[in-house]
Protein backbone atom coordinates (compact mmCIF):
# COMPACT_ATOMS: atom_id res chain seq x y z
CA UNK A 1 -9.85 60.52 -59.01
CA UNK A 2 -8.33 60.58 -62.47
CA UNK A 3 -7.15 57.90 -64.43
CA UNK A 4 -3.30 58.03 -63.50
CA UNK A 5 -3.86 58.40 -59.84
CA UNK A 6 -6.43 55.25 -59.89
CA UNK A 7 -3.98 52.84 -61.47
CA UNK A 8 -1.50 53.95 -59.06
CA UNK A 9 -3.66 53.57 -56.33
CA UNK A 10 -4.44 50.02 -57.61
CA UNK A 11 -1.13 49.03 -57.92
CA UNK A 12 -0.18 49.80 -54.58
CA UNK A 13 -3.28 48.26 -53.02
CA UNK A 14 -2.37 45.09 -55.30
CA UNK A 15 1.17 45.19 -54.44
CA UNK A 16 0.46 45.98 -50.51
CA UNK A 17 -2.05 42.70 -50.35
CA UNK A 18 0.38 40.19 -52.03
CA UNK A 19 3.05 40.97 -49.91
CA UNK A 20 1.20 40.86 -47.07
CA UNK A 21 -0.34 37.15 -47.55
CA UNK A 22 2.89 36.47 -49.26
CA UNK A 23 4.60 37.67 -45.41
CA UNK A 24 1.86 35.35 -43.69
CA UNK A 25 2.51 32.61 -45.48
CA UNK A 26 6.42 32.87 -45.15
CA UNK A 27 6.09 33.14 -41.79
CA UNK A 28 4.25 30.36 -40.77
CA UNK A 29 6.49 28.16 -43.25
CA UNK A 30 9.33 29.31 -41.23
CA UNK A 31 7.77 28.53 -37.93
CA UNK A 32 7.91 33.05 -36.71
CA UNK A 33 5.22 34.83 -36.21
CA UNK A 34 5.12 37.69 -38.46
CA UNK A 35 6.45 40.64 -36.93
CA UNK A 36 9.75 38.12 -36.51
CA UNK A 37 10.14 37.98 -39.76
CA UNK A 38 9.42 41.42 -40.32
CA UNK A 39 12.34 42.17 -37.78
CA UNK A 40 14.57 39.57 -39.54
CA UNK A 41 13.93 41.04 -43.21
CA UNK A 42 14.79 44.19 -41.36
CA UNK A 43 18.24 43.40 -39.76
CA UNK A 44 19.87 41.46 -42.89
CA UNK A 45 22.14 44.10 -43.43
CA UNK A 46 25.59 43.35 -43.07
CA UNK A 47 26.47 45.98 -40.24
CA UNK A 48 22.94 44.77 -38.21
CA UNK A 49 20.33 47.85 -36.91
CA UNK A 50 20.45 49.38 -33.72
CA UNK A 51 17.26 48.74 -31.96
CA UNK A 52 16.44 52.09 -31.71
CA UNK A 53 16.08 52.36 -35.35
CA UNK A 54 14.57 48.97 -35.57
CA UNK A 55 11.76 49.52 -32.99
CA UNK A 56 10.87 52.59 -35.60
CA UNK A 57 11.09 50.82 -38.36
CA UNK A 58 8.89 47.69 -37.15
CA UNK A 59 6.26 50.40 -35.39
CA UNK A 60 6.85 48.95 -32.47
CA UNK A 61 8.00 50.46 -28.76
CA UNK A 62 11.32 50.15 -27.58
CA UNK A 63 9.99 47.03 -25.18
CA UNK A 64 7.73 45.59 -27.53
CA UNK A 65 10.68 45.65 -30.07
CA UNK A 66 12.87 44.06 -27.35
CA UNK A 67 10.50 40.88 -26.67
CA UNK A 68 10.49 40.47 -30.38
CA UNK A 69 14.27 40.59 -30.44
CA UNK A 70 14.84 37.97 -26.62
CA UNK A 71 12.64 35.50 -28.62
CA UNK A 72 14.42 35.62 -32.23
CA UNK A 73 17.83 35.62 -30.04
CA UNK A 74 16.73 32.34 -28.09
CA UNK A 75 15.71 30.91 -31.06
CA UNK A 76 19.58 31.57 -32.01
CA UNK A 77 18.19 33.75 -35.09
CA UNK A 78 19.79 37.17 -33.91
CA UNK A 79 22.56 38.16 -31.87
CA UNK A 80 23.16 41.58 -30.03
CA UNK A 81 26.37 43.38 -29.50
CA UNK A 82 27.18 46.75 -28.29
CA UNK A 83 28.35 48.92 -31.20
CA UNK A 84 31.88 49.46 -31.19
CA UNK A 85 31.76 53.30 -32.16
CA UNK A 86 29.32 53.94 -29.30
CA UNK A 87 29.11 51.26 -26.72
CA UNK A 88 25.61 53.02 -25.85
CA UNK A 89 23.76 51.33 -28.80
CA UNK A 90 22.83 48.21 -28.91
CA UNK A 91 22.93 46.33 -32.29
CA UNK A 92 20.75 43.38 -33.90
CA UNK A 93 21.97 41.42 -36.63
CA UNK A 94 21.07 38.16 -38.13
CA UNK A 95 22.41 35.06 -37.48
CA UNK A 96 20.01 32.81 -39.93
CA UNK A 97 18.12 35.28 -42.77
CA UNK A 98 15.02 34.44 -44.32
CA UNK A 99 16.61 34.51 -47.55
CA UNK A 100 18.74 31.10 -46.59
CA UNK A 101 15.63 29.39 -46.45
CA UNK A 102 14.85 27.11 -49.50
CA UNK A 103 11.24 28.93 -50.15
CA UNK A 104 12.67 32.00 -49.91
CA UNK A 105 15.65 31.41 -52.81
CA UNK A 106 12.91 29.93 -54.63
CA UNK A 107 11.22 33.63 -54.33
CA UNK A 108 14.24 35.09 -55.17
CA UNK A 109 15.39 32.76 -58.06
CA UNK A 110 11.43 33.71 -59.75
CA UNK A 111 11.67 37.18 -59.45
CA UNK A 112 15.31 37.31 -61.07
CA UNK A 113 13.95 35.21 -63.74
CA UNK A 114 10.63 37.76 -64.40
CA UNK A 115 13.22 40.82 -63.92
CA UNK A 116 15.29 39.29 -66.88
CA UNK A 117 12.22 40.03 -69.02
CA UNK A 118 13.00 43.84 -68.70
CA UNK A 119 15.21 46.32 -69.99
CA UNK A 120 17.75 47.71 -67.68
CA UNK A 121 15.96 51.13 -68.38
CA UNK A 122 12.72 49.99 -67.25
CA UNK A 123 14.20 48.49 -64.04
CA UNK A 124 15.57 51.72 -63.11
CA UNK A 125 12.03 53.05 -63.55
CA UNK A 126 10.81 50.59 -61.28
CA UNK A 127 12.82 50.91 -58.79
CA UNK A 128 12.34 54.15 -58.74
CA UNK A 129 9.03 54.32 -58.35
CA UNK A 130 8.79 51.35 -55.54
CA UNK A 131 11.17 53.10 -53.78
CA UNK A 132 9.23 56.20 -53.75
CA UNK A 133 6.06 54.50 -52.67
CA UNK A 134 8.32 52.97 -49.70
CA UNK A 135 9.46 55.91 -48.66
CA UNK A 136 6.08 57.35 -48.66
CA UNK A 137 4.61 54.78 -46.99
CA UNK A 138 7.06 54.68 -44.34
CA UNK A 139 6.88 58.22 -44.06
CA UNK A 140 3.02 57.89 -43.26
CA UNK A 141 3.64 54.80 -41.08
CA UNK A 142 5.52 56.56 -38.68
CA UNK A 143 3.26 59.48 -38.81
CA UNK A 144 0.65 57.20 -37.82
CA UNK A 145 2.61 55.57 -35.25
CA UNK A 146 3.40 59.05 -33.62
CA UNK A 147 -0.36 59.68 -33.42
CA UNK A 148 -1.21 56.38 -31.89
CA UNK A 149 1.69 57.02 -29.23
CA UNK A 150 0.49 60.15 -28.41
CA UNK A 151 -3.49 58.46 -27.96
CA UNK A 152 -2.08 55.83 -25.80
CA UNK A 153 -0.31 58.86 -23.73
CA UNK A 154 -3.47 61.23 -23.17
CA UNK A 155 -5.26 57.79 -22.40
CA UNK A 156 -3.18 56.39 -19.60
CA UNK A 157 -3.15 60.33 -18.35
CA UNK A 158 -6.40 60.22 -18.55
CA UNK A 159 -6.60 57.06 -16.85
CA UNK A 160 -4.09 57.92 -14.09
CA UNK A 161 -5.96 60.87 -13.52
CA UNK A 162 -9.60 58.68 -12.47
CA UNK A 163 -7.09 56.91 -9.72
């Protein structure tokens, strides 16, 4: 492994483990297990996510997705609502973000304060590169998630086929 591809390797590893105990900790200040807050994070857009696209995105099934979704929306943390351009979909959307929580500005008011140390230039460069990683990982996450669904099918074939 050369030099370049090490430190980006690093990063990424570094990066990947602080956001993951920074996601643990968040989530058990807010009182969610951490896929809920994972789903939250997910639907603070201002349009919501249909679930389709936010069962894929979490990595979860369509029912798994949809027990994470009853218990945020009894919580009163999501709504749902049919989308009005095709009343087939089902949309999420927030009703109480993450971000409105007083830890979570205090994230956010940090990082804006470390991003004022940069040049707009070497933002841009950032973001460019985290959102290539993202992407990438993403990309690979779903890969992965396609394999594992297709395990779990030739298992319970496999299983059905013993009966």
């Amino acid at each position: 492994m050369d030099d370049r591809t090490w430190v980006a390797t690093a990063l990424v590893d570094d990066l990947a483990v602080a956001l993951r105990r920074h996601h643990h900790e968040m989530a058990r200040r807010l009182g969610l297990r951490e896929v809920e807050l994972a789903c939250l994070q997910i639907v603070d857009t201002p349009r919501g996510m249909p679930m389709t696209a936010l069962a894929e995105r979490l990595g979860l099934s369509p029912g798994a997705a949809t027990a994470v979704v009853d218990g945020l929306e009894e919580a009163g943390r999501v709504a749902r609502w049919r989308d009005p351009d095709n009343r087939r979909k089902v949309v999420v959307g927030h009703l109480v973000a993450p971000r409105d929580h007083l830890s979570w500005q205090a994230l956010l008011d940090d990082v804006q304060a470390r991003q004022a140390r940069f040049s707009d230039e070497e933002l841009l460069v950032v973001a460019r590169w985290v959102a290539a990683m993202s992407n990438e990982l993403h990309r690979r996450a779903g890969d992965l998630t396609v394999a594992r669904a297709g395990r779990e099918a030739l298992e319970r074939r496999r299983r059905a086929g013993r009966r």
